[in-house]
Structures are given as C-alpha cells and as structure tokens.
N, C-alpha and C. Protein backbone atom coordinates (compact mmCIF):
# COMPACT_ATOMS: atom_id res chain seq x y z
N UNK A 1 -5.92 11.33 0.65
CA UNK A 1 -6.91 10.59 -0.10
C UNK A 1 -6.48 10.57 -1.57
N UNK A 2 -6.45 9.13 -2.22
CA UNK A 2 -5.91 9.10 -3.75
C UNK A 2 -7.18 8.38 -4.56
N UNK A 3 -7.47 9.12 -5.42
CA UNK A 3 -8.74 8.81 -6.39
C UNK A 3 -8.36 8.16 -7.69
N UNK A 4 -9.19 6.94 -8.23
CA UNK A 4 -8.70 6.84 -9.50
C UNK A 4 -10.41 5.52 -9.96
N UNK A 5 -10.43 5.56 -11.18
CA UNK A 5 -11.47 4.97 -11.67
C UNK A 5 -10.86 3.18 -12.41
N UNK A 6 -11.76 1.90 -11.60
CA UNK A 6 -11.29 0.91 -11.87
C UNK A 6 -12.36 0.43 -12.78
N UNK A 7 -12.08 -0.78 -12.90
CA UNK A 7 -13.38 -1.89 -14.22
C UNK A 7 -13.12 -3.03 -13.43
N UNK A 8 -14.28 -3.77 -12.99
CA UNK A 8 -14.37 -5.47 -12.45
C UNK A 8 -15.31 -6.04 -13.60
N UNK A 9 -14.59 -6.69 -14.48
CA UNK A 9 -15.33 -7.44 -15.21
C UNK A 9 -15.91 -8.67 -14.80
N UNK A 10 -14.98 -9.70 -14.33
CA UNK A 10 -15.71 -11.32 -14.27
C UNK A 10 -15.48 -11.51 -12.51
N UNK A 11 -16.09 -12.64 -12.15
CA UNK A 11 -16.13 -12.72 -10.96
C UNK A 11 -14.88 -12.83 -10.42
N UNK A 12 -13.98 -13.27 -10.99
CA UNK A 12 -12.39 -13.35 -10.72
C UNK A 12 -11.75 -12.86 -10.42
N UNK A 13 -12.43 -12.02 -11.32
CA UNK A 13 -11.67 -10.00 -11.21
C UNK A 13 -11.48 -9.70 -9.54
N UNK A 14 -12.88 -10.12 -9.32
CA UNK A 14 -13.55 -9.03 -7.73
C UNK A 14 -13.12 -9.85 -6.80
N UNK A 15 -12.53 -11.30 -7.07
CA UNK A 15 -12.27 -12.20 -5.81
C UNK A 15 -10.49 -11.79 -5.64
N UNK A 16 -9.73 -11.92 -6.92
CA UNK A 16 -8.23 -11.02 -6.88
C UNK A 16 -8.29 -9.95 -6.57
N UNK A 17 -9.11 -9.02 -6.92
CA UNK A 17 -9.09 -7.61 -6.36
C UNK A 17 -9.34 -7.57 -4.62
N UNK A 18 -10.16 -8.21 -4.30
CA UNK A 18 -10.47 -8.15 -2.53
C UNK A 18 -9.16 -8.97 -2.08
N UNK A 19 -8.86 -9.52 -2.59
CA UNK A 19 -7.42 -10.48 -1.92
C UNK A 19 -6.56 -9.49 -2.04
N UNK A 20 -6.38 -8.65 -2.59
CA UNK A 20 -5.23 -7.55 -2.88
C UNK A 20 -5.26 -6.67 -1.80
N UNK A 21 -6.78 -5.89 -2.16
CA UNK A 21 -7.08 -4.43 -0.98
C UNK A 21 -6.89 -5.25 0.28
N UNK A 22 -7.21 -6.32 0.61
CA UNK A 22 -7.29 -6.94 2.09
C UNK A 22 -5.57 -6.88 2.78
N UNK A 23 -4.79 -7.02 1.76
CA UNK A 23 -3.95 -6.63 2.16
C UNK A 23 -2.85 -4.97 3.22
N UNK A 24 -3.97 -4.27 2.85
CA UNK A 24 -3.64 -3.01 3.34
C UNK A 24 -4.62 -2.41 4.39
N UNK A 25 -4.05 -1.81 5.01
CA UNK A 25 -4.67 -1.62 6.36
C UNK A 25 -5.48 -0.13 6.22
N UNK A 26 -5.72 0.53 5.33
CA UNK A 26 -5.94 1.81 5.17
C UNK A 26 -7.44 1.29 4.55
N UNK A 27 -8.41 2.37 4.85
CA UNK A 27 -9.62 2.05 4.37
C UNK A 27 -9.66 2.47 2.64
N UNK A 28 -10.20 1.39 1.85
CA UNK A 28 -10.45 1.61 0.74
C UNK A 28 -12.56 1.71 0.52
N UNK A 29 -12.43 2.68 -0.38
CA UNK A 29 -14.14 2.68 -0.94
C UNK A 29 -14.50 2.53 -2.45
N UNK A 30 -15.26 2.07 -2.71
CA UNK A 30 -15.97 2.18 -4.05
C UNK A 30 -17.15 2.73 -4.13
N UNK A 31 -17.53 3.44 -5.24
CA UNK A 31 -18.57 4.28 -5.46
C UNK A 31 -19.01 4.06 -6.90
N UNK A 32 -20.16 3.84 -6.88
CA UNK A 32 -20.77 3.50 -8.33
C UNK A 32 -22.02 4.25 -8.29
N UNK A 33 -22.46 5.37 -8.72
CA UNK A 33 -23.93 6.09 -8.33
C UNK A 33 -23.65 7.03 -7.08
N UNK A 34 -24.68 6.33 -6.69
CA UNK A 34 -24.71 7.13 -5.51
C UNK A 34 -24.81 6.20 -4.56
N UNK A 35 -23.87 5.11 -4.74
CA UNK A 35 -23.76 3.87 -3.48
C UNK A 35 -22.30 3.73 -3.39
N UNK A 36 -21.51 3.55 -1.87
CA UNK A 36 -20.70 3.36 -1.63
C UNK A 36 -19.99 2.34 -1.02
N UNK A 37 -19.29 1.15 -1.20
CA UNK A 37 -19.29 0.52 -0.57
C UNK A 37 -17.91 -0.09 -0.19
N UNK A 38 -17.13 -0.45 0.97
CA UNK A 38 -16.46 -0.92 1.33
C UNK A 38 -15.51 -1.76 0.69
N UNK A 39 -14.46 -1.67 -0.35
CA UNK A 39 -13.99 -2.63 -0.98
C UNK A 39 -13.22 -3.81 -0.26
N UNK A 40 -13.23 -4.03 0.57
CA UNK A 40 -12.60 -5.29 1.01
C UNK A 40 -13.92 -6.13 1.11
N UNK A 41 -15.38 -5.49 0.85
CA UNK A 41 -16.67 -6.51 1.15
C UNK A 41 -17.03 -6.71 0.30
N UNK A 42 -16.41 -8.59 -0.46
CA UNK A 42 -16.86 -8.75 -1.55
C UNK A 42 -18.47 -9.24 -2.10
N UNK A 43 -19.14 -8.99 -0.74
CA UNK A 43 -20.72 -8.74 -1.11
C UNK A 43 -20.86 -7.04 -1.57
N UNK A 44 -20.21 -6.47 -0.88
CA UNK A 44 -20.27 -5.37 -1.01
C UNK A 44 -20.33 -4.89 -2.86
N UNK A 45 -19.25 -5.64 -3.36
CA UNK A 45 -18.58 -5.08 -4.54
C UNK A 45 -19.60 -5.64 -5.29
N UNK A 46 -20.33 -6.87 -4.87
CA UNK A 46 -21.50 -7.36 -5.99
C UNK A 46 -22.74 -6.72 -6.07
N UNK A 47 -23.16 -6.06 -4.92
CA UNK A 47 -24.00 -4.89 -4.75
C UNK A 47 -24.09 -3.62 -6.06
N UNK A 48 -22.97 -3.34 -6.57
CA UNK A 48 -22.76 -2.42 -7.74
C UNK A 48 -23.11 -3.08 -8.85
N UNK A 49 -23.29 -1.98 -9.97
CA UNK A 49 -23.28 -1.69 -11.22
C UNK A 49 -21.87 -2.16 -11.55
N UNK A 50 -21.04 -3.40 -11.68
CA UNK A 50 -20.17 -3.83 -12.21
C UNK A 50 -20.11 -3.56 -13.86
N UNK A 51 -21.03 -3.20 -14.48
CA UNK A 51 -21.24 -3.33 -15.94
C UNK A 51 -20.65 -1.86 -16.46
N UNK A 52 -20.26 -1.14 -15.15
CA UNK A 52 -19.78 0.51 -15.91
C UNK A 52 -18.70 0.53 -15.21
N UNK A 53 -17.66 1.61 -15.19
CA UNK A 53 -16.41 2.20 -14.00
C UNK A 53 -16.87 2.16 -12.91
N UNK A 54 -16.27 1.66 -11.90
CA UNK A 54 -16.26 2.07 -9.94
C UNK A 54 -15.26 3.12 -10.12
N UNK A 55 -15.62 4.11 -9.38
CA UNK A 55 -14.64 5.23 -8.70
C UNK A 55 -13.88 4.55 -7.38
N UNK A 56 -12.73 4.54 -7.20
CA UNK A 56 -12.10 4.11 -6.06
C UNK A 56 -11.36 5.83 -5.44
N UNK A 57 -11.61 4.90 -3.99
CA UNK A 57 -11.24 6.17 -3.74
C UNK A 57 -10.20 5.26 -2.01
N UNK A 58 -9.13 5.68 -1.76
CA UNK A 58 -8.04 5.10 -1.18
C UNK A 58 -7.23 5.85 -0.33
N UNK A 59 -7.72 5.53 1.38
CA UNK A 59 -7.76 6.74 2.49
C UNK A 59 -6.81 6.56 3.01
N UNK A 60 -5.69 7.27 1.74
CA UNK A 60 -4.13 7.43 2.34
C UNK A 60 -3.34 8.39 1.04
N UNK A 61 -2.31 8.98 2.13
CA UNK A 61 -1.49 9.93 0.68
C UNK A 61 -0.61 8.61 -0.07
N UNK A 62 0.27 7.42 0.64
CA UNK A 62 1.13 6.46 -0.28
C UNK A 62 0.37 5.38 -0.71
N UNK A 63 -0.49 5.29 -1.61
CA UNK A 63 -1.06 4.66 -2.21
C UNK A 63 -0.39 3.73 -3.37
N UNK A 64 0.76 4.29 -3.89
CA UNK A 64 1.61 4.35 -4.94
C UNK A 64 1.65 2.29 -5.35
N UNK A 65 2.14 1.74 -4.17
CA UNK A 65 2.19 0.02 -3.76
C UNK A 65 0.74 -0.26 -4.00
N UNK A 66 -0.20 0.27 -3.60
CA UNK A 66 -1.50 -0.56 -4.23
C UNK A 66 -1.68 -0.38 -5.19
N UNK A 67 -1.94 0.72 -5.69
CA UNK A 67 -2.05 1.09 -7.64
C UNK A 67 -1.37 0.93 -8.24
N UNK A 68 -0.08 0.27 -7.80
CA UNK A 68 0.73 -0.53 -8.69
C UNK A 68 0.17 -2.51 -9.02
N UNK A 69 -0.20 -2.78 -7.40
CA UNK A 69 -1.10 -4.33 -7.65
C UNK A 69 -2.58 -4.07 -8.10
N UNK A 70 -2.69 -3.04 -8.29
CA UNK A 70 -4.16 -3.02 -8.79
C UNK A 70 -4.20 -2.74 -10.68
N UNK A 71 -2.93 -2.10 -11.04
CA UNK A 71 -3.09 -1.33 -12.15
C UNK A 71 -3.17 -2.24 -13.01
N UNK A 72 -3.86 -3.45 -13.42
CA UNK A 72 -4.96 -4.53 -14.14
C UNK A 72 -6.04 -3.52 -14.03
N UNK A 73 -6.98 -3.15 -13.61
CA UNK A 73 -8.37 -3.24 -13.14
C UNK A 73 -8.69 -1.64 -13.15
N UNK A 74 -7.46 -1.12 -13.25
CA UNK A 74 -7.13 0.83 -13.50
C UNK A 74 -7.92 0.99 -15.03
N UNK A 75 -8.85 1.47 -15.07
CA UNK A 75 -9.24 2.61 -16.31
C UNK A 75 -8.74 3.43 -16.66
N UNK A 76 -7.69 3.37 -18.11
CA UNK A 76 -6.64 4.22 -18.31
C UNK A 76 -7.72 5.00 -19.72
C-alpha cells in the first residue's frame, strides 16, 4: 500500500485524473474526512471536499508508474 496527498482543482483535473487511475488494475482510494471513495468513480470524486487535499491511498507496493502520471495533482 503507497500513500500520498493529491489537489483536484477544476473539473478537468478529476476527468484527466480518472482517465489515468482507470488505467491500472490495482484498486485506488480517496479519502477526504471521514469519506472514502473509489477513485476511478468520477461521481465518486465529486462527492468530496475538493476545496482541501484528498489523501490517496494506492493498493500496491509498484506504484512508482502512476505517481509519476499523476505527479500534476501530488501535494508537494
């Protein structure tokens, strides 16, 4: 399991971002509060508090290839 904290600003953001994770076969989650939700469900992702950090969290040790297409949207 590889943890790291993202930002979805505009709707654009969350429609490139689900086109990305959809790509990988490993379950990805987001967590904002105390709600969790499925990141490949881009109802899902509109469900959140978009206005602060999502915690991602990415149910695999080689993660390395996605957080490289994701690292736009990475909270450094």
């Amino acid at each position: 399991m590889t943890k790291t904290t993202i930002r979805l600003v505009e709707i654009n953001d969350v429609k490139d971002f689900v086109n990305i994770v959809m790509k990988y076969d490993y379950d990805i989650d987001l967590i904002s509060g105390r709600y969790a939700v499925d990141a490949k469900s881009i109802m899902g992702i509109f469900s959140l508090d978009l206005s602060r950090p999502i915690e991602l969290t990415a149910h695999t040790d080689d993660a390395d290839a996605f957080f490289k297409e994701i690292d736009k949207y990475i909270v450094k």
